[in-house]
N, C-alpha and C. Protein backbone atom coordinates (compact mmCIF):
# COMPACT_ATOMS: atom_id res chain seq x y z
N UNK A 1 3.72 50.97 39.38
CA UNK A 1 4.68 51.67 38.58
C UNK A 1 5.52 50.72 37.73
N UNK A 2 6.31 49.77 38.08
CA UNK A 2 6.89 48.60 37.63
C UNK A 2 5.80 47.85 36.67
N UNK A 3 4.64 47.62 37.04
CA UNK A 3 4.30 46.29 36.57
C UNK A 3 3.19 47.37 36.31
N UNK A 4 2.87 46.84 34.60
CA UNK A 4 1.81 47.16 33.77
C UNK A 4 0.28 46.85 33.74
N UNK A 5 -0.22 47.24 33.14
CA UNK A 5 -1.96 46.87 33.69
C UNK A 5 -2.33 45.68 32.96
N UNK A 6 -2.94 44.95 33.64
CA UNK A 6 -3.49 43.98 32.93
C UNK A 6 -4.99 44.02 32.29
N UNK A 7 -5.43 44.15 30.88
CA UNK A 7 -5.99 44.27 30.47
C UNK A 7 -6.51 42.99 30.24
N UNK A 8 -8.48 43.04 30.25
CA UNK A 8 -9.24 41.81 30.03
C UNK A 8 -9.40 41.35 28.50
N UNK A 9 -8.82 40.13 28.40
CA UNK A 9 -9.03 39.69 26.50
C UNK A 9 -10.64 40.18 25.84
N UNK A 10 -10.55 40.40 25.07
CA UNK A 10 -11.81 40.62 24.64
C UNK A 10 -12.85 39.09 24.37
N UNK A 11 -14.09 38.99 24.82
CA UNK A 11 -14.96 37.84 24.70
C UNK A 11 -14.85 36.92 23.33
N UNK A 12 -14.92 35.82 23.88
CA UNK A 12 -14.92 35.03 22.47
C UNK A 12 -16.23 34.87 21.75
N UNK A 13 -15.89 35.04 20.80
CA UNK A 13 -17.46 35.06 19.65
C UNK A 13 -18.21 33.65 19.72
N UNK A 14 -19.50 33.95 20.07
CA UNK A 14 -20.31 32.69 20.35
C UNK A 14 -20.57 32.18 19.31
N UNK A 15 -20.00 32.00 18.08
CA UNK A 15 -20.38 31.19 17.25
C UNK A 15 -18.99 30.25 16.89
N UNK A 16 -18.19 30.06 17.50
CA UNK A 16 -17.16 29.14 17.72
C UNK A 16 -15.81 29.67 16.66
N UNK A 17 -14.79 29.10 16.42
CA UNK A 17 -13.93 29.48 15.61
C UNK A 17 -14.06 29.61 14.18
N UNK A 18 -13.60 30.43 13.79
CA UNK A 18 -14.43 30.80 12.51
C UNK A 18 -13.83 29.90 11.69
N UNK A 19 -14.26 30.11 10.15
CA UNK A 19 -14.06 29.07 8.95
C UNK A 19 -11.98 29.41 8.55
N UNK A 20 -11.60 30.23 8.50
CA UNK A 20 -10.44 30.62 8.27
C UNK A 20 -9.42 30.35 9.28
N UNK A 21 -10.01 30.13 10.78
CA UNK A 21 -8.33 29.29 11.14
C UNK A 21 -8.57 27.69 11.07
N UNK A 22 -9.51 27.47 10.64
CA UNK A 22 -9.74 25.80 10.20
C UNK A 22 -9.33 25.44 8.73
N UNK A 23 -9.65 26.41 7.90
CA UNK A 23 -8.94 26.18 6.75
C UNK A 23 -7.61 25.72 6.79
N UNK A 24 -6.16 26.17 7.12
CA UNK A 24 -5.19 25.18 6.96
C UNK A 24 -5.55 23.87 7.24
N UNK A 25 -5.93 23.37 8.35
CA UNK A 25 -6.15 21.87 8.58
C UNK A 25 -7.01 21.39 7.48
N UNK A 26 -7.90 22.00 7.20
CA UNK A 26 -8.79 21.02 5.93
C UNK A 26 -7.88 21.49 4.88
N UNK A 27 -6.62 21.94 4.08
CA UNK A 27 -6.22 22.21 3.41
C UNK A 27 -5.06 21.19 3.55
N UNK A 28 -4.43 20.89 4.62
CA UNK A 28 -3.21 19.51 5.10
C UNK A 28 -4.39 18.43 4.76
N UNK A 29 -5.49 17.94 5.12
CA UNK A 29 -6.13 16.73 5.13
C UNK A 29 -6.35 16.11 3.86
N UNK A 30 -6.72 17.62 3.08
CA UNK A 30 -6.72 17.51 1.25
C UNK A 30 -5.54 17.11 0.75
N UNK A 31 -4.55 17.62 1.08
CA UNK A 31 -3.28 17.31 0.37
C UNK A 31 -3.06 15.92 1.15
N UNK A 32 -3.00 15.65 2.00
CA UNK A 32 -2.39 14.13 2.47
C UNK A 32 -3.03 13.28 1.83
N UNK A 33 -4.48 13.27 2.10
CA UNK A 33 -5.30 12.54 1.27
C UNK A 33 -4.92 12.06 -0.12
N UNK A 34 -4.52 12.98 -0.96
CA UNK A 34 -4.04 13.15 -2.59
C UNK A 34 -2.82 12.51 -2.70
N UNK A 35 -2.16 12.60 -1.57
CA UNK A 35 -0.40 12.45 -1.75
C UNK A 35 0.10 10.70 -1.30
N UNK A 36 -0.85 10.69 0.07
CA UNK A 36 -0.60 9.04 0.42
C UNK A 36 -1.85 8.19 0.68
N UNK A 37 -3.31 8.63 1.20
CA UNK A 37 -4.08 8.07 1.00
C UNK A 37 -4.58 7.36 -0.18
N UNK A 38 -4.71 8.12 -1.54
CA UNK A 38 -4.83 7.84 -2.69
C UNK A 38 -4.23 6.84 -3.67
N UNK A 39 -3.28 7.02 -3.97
CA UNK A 39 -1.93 6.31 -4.41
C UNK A 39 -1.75 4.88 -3.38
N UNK A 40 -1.92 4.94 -2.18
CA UNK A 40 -1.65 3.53 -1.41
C UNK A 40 -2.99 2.69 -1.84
N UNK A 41 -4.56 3.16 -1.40
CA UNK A 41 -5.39 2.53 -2.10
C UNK A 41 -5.18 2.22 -3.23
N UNK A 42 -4.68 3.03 -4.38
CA UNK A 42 -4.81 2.17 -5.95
C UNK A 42 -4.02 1.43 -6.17
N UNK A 43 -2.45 1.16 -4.95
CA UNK A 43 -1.58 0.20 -4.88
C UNK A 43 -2.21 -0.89 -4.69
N UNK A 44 -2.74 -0.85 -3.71
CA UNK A 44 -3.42 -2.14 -3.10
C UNK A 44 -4.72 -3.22 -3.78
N UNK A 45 -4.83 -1.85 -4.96
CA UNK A 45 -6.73 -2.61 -5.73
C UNK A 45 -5.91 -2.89 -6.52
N UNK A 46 -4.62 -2.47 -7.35
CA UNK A 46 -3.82 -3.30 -8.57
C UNK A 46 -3.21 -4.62 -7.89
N UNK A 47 -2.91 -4.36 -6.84
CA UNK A 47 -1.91 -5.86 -6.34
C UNK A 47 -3.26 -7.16 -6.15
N UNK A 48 -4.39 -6.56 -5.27
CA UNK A 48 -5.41 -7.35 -5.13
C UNK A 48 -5.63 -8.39 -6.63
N UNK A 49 -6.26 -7.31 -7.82
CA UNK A 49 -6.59 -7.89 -8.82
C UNK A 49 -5.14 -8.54 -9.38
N UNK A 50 -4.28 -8.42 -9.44
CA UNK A 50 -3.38 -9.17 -9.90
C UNK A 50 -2.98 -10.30 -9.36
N UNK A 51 -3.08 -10.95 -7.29
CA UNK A 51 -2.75 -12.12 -6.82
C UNK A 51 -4.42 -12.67 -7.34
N UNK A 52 -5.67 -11.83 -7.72
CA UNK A 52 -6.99 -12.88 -8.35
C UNK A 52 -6.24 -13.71 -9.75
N UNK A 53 -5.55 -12.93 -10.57
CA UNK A 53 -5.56 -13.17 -11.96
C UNK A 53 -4.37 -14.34 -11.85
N UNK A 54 -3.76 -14.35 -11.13
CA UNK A 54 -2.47 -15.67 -10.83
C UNK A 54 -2.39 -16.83 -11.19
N UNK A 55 -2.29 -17.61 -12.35
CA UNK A 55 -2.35 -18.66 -13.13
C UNK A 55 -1.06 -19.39 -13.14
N UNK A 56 -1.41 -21.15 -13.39
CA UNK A 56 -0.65 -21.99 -12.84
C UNK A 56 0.59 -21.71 -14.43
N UNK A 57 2.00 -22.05 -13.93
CA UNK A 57 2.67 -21.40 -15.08
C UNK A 57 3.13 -19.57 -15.07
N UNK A 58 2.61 -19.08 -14.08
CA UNK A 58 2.98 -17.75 -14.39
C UNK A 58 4.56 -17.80 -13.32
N UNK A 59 5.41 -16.65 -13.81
CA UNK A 59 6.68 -16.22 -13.48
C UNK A 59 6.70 -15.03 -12.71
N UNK A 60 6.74 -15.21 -11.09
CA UNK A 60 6.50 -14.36 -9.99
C UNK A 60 7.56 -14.55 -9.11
N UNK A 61 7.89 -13.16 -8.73
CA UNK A 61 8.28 -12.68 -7.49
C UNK A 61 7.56 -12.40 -6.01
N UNK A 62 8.13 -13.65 -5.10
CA UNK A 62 6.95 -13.42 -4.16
C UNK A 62 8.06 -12.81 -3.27
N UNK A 63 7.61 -12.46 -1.73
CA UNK A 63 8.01 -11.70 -0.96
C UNK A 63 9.47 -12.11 -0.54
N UNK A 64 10.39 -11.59 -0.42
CA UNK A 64 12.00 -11.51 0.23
C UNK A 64 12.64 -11.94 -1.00
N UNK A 65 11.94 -12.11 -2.40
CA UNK A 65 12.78 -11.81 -3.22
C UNK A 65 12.45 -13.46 -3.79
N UNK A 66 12.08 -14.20 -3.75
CA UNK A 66 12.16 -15.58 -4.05
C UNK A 66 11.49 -15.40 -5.61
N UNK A 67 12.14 -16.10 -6.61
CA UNK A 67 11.68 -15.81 -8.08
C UNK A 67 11.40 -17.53 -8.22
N UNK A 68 10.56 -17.73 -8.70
CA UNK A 68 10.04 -18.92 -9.12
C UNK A 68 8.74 -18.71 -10.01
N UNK A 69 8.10 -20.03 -10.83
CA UNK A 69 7.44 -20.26 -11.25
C UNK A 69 6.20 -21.19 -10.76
N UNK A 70 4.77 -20.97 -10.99
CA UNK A 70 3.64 -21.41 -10.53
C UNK A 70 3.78 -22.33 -10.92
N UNK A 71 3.52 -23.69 -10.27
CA UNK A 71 2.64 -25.09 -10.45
C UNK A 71 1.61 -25.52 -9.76
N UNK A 72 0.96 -25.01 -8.53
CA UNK A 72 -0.12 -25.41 -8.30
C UNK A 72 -0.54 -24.23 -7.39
N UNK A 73 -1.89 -23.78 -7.43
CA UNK A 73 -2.07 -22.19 -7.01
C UNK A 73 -3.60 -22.96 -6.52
N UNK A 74 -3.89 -22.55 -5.36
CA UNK A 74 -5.26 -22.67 -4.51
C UNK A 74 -5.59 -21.39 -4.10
N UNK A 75 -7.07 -21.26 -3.26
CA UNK A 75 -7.53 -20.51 -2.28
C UNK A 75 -6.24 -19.46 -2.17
N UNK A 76 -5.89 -20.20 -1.00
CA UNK A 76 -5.04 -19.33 0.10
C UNK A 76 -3.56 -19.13 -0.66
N UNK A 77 -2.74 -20.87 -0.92
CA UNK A 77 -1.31 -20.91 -1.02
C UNK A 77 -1.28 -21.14 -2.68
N UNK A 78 0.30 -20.59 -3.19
CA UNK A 78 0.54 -20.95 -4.56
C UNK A 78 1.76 -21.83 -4.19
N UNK A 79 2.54 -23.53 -4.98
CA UNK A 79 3.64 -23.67 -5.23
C UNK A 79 4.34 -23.22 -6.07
N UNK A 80 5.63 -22.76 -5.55
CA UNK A 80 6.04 -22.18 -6.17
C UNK A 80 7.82 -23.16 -6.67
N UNK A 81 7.76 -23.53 -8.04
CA UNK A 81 9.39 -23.85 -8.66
C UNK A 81 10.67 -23.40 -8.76
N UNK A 82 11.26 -23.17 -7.83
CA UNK A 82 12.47 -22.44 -7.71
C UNK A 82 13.96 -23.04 -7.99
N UNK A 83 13.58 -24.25 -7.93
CA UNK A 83 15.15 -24.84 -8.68
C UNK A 83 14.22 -26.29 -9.44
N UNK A 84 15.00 -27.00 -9.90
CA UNK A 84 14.71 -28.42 -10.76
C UNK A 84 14.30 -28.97 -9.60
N UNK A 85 13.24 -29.58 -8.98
CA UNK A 85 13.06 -30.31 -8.28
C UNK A 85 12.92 -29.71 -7.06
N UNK A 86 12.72 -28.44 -6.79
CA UNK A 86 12.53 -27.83 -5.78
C UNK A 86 11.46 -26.96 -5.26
N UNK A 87 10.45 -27.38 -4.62
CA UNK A 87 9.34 -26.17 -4.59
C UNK A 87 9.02 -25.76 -3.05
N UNK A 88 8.20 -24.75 -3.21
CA UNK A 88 7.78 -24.03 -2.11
C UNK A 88 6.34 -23.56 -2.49
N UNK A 89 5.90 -23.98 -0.97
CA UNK A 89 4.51 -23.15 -0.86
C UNK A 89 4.52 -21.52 -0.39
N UNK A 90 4.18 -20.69 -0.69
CA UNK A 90 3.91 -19.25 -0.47
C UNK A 90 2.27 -18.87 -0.11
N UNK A 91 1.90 -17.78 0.54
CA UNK A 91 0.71 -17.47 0.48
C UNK A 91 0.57 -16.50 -1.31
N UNK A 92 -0.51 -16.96 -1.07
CA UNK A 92 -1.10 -15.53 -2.44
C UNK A 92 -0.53 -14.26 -2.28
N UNK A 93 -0.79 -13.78 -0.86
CA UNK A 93 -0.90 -12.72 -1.15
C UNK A 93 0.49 -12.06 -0.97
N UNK A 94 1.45 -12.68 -0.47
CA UNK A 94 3.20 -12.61 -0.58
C UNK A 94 3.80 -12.48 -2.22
N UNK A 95 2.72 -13.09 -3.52
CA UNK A 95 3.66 -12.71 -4.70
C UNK A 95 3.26 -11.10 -4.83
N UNK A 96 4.41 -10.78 -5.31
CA UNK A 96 4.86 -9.25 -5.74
C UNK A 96 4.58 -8.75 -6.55
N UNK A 97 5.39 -9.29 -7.70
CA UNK A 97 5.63 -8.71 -9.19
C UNK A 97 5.29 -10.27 -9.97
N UNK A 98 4.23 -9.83 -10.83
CA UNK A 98 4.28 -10.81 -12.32
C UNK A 98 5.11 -10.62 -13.42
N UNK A 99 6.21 -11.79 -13.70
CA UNK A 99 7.24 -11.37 -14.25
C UNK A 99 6.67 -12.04 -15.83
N UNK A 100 7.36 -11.21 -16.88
CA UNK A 100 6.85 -11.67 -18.47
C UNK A 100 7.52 -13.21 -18.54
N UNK A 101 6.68 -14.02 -19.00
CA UNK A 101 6.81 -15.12 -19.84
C UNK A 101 8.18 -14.84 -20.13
N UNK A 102 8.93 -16.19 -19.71
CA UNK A 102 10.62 -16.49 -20.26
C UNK A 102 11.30 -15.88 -19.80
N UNK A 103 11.14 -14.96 -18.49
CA UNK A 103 11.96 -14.37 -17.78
C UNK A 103 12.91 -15.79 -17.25
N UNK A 104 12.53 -16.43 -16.58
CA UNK A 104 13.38 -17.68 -15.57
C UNK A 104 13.04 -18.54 -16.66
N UNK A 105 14.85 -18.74 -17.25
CA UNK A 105 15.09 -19.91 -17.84
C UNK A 105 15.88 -20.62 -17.45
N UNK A 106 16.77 -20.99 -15.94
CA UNK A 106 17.17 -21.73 -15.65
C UNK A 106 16.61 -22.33 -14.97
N UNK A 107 15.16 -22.74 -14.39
CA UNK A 107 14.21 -23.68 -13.99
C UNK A 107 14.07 -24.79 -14.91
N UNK A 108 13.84 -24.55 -16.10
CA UNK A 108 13.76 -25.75 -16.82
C UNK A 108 14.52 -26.67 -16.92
């Protein structure tokens, strides 16, 4: 009298979950894909080709902000000119931003 009948769920369809409650998830995977997958790869193939193109003389920002100019660029490390008489080695792949010609004129 109190307590109601319990009725048996109806069988699950042997051909597994259908195409429509899977759709949202392949519809989130599409959009993430587009939104941060995408955009981070073409970050990464512009920065790539740009620490290839890195020439001795160029005006770069390498990582934590250090602005100097190239004088000797290898393999792995670039030196980098940051005051009159002052240099540093960096890896390649730490410069940032290629800055235009004549940006840093108090190096000279």
């Amino acid at each position: 009298m109190l307590i109601s009948n319990a009725w048996a769920q109806s069988a699950a369809l042997p051909g597994g979950p259908d195409l429509m409650s899977m759709l949202p998830i392949i519809i989130m995977f599409v959009l993430l894909y587009f939104v941060m997958i995408r955009p981070q790869m073409k970050r990464a193939k512009e920065h790539k080709s740009m620490v290839e193109a890195l020439q001795k003389g160029d005006e770069v920002i390498a990582a934590g902000g250090l602005v100097g100019k190239i004088t000797k660029i290898s393999d792995v490390y670039v030196t980098l000119q940051v005051a009159n008489g002052v240099e540093i080695q960096a890896q390649r792949p730490s410069v940032q931003v290629l800055l235009p010609k004549g940006t840093i004129k108090s190096i000279d």
